[in-house]
PDB file of N, CA and C in Angstrom:
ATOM      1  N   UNK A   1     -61.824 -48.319 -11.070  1.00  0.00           N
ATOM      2  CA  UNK A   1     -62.016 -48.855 -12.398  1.00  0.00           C
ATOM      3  C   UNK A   1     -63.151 -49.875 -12.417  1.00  0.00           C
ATOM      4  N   UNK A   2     -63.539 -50.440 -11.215  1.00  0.00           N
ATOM      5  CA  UNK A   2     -64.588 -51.165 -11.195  1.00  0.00           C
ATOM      6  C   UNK A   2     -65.945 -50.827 -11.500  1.00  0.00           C
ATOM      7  N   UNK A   3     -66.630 -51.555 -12.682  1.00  0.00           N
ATOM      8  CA  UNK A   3     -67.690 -51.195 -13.220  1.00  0.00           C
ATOM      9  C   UNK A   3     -67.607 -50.158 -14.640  1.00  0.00           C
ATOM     10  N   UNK A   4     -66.464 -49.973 -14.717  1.00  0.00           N
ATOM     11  CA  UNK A   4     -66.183 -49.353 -16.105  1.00  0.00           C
ATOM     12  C   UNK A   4     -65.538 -50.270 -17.218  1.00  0.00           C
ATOM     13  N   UNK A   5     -66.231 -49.977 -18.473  1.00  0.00           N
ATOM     14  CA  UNK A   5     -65.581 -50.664 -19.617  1.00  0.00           C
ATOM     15  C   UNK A   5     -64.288 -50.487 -20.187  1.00  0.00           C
ATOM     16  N   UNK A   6     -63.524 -51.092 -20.451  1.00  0.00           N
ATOM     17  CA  UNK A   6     -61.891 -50.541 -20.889  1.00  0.00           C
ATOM     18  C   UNK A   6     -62.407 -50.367 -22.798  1.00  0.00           C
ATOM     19  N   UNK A   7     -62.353 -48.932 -22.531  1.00  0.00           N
ATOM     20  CA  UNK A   7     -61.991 -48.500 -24.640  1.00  0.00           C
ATOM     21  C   UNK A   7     -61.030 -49.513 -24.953  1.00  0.00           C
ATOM     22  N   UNK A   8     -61.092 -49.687 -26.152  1.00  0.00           N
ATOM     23  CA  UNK A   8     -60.503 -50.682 -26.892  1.00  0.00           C
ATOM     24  C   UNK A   8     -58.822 -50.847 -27.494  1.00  0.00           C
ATOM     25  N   UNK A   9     -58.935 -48.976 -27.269  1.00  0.00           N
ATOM     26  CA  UNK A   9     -57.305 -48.886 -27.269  1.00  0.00           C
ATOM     27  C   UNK A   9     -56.822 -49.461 -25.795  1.00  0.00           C
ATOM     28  N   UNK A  10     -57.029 -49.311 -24.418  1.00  0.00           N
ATOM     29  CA  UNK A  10     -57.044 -49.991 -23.385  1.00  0.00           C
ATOM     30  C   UNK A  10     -56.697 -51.453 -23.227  1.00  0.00           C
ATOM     31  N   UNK A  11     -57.726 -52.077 -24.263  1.00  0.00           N
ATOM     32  CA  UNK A  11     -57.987 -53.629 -24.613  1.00  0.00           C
ATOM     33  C   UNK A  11     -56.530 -53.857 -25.410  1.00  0.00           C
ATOM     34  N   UNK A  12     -56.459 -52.986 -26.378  1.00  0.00           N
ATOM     35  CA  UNK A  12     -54.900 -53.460 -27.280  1.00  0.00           C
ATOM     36  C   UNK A  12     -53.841 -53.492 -26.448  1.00  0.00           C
ATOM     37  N   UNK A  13     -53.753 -52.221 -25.732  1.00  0.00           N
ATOM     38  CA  UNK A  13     -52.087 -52.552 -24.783  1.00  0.00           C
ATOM     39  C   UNK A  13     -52.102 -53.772 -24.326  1.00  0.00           C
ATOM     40  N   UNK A  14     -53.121 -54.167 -23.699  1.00  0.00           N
ATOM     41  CA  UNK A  14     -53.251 -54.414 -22.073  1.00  0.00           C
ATOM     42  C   UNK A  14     -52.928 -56.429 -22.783  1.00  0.00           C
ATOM     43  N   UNK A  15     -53.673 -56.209 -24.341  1.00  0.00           N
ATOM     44  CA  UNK A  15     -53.241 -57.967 -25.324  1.00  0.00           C
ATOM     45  C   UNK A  15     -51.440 -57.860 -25.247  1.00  0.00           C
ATOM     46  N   UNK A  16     -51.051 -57.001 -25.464  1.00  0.00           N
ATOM     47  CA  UNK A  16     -49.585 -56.847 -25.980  1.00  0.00           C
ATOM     48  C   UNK A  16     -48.720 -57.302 -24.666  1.00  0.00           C
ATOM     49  N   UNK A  17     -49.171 -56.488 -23.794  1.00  0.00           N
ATOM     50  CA  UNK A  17     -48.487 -56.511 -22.487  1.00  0.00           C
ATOM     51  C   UNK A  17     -48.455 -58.383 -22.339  1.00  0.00           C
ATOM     52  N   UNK A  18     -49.543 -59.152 -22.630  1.00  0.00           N
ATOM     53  CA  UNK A  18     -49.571 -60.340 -22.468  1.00  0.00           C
ATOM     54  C   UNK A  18     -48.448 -61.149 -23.122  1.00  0.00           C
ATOM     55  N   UNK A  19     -48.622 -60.783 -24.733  1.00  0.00           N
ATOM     56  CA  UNK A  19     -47.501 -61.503 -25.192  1.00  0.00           C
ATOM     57  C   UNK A  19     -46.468 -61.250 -24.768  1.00  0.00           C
ATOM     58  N   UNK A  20     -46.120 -59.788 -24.836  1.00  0.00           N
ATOM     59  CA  UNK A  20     -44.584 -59.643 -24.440  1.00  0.00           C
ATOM     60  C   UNK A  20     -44.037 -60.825 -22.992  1.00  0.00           C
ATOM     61  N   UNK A  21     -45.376 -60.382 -22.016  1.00  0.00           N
ATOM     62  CA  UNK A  21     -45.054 -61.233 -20.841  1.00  0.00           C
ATOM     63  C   UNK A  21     -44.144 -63.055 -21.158  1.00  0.00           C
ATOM     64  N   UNK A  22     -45.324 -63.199 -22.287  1.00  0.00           N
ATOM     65  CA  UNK A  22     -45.380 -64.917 -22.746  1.00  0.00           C
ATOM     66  C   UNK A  22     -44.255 -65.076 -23.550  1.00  0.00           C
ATOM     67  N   UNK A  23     -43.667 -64.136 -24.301  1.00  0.00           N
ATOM     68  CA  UNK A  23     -42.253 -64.237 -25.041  1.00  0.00           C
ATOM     69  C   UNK A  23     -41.330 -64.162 -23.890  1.00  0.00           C
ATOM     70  N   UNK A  24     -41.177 -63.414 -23.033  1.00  0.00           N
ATOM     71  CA  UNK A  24     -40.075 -63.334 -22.108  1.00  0.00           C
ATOM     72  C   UNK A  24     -40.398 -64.473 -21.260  1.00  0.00           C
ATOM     73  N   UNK A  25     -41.574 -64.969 -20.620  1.00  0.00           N
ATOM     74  CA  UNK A  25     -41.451 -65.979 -19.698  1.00  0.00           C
ATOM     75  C   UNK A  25     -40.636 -67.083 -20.505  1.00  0.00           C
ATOM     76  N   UNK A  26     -40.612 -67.369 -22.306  1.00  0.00           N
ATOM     77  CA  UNK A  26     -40.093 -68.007 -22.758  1.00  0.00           C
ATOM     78  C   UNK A  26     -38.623 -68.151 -22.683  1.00  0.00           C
ATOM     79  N   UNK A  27     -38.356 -66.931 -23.063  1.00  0.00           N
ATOM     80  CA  UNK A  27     -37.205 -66.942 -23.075  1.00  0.00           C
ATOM     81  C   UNK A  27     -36.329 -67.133 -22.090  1.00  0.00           C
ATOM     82  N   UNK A  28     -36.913 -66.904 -20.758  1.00  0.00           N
ATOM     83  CA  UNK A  28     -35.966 -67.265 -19.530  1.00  0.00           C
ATOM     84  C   UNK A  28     -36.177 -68.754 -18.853  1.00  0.00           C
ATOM     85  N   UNK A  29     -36.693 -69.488 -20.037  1.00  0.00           N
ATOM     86  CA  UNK A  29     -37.441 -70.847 -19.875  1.00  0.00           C
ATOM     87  C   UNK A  29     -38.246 -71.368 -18.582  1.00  0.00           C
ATOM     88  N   UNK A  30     -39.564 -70.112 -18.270  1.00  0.00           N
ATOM     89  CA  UNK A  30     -40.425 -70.507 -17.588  1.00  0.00           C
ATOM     90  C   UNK A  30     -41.804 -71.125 -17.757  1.00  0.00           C
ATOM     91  N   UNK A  31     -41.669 -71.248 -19.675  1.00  0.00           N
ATOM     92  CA  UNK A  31     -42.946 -72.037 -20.039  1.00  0.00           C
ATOM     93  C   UNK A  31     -42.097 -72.142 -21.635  1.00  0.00           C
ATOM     94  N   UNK A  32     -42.542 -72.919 -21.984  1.00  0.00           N
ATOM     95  CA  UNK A  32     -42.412 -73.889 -23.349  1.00  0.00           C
ATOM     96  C   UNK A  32     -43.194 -73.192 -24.741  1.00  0.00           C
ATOM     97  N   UNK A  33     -42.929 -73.045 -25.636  1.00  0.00           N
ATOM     98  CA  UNK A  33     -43.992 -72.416 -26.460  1.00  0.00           C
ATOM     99  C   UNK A  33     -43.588 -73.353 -27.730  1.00  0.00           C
ATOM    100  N   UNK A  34     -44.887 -73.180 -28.645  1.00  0.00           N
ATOM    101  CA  UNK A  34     -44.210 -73.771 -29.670  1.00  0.00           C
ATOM    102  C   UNK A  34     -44.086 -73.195 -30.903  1.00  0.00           C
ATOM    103  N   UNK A  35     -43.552 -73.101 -31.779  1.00  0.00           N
ATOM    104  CA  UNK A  35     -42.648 -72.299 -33.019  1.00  0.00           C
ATOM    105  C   UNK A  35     -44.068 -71.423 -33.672  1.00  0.00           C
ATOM    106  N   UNK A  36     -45.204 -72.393 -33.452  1.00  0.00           N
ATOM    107  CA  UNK A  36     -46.518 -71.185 -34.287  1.00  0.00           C
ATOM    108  C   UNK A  36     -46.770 -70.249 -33.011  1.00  0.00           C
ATOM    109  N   UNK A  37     -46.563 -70.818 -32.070  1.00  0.00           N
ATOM    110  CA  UNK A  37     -47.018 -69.712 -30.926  1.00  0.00           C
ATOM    111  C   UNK A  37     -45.996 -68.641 -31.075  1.00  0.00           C
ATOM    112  N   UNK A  38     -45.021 -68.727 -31.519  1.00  0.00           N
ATOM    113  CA  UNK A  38     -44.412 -67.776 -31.044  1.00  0.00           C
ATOM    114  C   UNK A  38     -44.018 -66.782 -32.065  1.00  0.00           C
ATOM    115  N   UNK A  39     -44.219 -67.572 -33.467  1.00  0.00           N
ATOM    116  CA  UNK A  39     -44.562 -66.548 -34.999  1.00  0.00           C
ATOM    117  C   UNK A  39     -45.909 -65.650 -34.861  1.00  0.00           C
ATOM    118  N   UNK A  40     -47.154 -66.538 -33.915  1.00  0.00           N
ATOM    119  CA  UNK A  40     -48.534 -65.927 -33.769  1.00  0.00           C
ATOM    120  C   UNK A  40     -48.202 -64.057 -33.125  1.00  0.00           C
ATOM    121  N   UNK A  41     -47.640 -64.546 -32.012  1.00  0.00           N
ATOM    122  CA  UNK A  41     -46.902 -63.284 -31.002  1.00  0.00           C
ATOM    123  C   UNK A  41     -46.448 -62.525 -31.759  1.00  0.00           C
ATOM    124  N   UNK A  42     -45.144 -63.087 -32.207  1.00  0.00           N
ATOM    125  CA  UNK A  42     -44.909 -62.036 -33.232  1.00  0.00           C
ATOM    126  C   UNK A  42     -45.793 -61.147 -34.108  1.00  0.00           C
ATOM    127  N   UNK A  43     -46.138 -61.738 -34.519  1.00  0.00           N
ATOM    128  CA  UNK A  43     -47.429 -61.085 -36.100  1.00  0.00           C
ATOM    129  C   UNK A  43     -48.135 -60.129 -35.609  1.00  0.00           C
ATOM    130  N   UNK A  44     -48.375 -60.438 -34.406  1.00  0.00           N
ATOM    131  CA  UNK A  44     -49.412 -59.769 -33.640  1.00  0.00           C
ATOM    132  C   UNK A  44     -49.034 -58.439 -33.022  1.00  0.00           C
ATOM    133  N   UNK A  45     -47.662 -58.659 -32.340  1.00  0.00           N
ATOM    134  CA  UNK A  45     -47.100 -57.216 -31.580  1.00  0.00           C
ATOM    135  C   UNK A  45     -46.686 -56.732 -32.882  1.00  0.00           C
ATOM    136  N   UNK A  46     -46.320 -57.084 -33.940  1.00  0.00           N
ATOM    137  CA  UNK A  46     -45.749 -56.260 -35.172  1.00  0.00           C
ATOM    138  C   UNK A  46     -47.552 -55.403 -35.333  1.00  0.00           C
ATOM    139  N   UNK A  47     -48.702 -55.821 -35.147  1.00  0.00           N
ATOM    140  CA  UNK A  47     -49.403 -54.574 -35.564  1.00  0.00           C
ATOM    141  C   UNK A  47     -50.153 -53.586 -34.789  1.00  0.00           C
ATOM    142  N   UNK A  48     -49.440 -54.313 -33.150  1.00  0.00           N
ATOM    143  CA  UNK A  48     -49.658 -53.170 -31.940  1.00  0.00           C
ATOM    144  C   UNK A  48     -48.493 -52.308 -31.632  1.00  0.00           C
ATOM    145  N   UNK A  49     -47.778 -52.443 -31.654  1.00  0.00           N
ATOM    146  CA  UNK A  49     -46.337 -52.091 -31.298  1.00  0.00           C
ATOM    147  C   UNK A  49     -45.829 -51.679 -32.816  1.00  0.00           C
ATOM    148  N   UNK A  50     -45.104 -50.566 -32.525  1.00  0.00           N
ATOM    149  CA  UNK A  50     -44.362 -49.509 -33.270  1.00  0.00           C
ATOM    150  C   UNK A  50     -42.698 -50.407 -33.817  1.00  0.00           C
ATOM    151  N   UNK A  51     -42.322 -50.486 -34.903  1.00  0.00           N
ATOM    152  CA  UNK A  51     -41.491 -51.442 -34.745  1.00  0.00           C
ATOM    153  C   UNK A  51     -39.837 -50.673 -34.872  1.00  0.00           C
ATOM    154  N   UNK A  52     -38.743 -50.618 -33.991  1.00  0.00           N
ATOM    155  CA  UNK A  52     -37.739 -49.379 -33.822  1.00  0.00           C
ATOM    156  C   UNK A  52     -36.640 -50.160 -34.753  1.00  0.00           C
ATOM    157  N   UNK A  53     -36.311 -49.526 -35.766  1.00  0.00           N
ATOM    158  CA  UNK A  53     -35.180 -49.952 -36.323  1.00  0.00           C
ATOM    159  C   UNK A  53     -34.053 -48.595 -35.745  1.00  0.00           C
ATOM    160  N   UNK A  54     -32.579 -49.076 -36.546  1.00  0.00           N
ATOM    161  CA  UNK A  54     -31.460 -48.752 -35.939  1.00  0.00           C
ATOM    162  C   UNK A  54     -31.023 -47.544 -36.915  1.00  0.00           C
ATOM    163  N   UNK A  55     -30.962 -46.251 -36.846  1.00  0.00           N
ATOM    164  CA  UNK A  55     -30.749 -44.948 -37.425  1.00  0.00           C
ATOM    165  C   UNK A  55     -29.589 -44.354 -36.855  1.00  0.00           C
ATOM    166  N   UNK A  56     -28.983 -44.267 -38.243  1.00  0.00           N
ATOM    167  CA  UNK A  56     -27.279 -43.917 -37.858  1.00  0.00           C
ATOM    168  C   UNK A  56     -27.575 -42.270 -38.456  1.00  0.00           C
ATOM    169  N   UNK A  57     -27.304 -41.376 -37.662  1.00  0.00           N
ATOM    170  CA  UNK A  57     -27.102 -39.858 -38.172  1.00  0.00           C
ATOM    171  C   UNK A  57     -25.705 -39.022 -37.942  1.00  0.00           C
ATOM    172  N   UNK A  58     -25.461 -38.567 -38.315  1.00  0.00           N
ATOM    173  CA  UNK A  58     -24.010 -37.766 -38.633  1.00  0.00           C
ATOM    174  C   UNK A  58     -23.486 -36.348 -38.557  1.00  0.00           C
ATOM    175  N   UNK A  59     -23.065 -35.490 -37.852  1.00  0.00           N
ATOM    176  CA  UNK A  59     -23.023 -34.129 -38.105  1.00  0.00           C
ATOM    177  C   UNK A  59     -21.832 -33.349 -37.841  1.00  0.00           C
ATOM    178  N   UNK A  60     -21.528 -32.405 -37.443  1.00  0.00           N
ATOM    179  CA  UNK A  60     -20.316 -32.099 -37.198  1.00  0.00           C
ATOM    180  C   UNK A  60     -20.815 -30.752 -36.357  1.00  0.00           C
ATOM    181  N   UNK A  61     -19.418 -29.798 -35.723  1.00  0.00           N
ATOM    182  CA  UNK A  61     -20.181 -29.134 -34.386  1.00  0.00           C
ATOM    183  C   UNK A  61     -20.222 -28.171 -35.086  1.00  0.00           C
ATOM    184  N   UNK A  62     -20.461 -27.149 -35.957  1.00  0.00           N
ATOM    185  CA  UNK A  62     -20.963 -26.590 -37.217  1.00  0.00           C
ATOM    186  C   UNK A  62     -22.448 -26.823 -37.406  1.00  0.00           C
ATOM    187  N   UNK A  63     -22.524 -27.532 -37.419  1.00  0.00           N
ATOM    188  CA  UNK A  63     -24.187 -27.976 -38.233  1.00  0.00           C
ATOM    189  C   UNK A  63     -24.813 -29.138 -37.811  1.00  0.00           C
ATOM    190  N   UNK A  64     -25.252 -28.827 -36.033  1.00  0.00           N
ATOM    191  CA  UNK A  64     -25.741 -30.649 -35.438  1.00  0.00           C
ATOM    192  C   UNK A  64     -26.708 -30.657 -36.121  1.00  0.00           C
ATOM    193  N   UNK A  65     -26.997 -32.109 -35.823  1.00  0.00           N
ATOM    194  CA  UNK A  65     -28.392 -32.556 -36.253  1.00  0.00           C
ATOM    195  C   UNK A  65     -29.417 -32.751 -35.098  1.00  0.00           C
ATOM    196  N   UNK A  66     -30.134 -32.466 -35.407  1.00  0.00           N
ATOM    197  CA  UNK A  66     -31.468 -32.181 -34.468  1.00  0.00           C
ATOM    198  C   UNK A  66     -32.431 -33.548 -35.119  1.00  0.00           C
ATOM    199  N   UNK A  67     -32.867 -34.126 -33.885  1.00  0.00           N
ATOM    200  CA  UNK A  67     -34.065 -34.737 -34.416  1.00  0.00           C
ATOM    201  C   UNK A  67     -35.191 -35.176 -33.259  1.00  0.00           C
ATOM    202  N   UNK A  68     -36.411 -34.842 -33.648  1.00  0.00           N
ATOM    203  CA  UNK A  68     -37.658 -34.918 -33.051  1.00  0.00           C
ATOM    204  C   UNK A  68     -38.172 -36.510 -33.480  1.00  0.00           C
ATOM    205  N   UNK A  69     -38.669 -37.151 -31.675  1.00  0.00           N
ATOM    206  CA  UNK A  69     -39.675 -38.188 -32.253  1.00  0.00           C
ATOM    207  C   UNK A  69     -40.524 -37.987 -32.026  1.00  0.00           C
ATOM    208  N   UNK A  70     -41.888 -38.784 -32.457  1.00  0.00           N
ATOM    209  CA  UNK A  70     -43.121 -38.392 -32.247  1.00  0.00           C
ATOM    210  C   UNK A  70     -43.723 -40.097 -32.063  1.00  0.00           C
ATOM    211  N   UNK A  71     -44.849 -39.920 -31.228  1.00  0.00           N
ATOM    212  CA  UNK A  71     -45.654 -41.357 -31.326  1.00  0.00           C
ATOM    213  C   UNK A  71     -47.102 -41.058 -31.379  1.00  0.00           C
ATOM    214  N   UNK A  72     -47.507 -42.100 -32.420  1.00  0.00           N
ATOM    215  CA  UNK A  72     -48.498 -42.415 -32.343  1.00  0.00           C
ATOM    216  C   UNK A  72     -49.110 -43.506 -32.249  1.00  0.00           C
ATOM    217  N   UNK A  73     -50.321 -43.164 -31.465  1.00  0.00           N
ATOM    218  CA  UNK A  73     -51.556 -44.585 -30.897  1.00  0.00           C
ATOM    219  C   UNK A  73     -52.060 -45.776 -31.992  1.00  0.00           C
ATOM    220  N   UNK A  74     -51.484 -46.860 -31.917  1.00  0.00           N
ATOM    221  CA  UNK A  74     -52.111 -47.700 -32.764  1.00  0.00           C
ATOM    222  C   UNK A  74     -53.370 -47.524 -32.719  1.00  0.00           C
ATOM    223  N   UNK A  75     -54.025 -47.340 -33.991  1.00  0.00           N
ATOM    224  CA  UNK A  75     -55.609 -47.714 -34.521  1.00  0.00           C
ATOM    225  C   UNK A  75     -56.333 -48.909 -34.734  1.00  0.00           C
TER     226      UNK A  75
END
């Protein structure tokens, strides 16, 4: 990888991976943050990161339900 430029989708994980790091070092109280730092983080992985809410589905053995996920690359 030496001597090559990282594409910019590259550049986005690689920011995210940071915060996440800096929220969890928080949370297991290995560094201190303070309340904007940690709304900043937030704001921020909310527009790299895919955000998973909680989906309740229902079926019976007659008629399962099938369901496909799909992902896509933040832009």
């Amino acid at each position: 990888m030496a001597g090559k430029a990282l594409s910019p989708n590259w550049r986005l994980k690689i920011q995210s991976a940071r915060l996440i790091q800096c929220l969890e070092d928080h949370v297991f109280g290995k560094n201190d943050m303070k309340a904007t730092q940690i709304k900043a983080a937030e704001i921020l992985l909310k527009k790299t990161l895919p955000d998973l809410a909680t989906i309740q589905s229902t079926g019976d053995s007659d008629n399962p339900v099938h369901i496909t996920y799909t992902w896509q690359e933040p832009s």
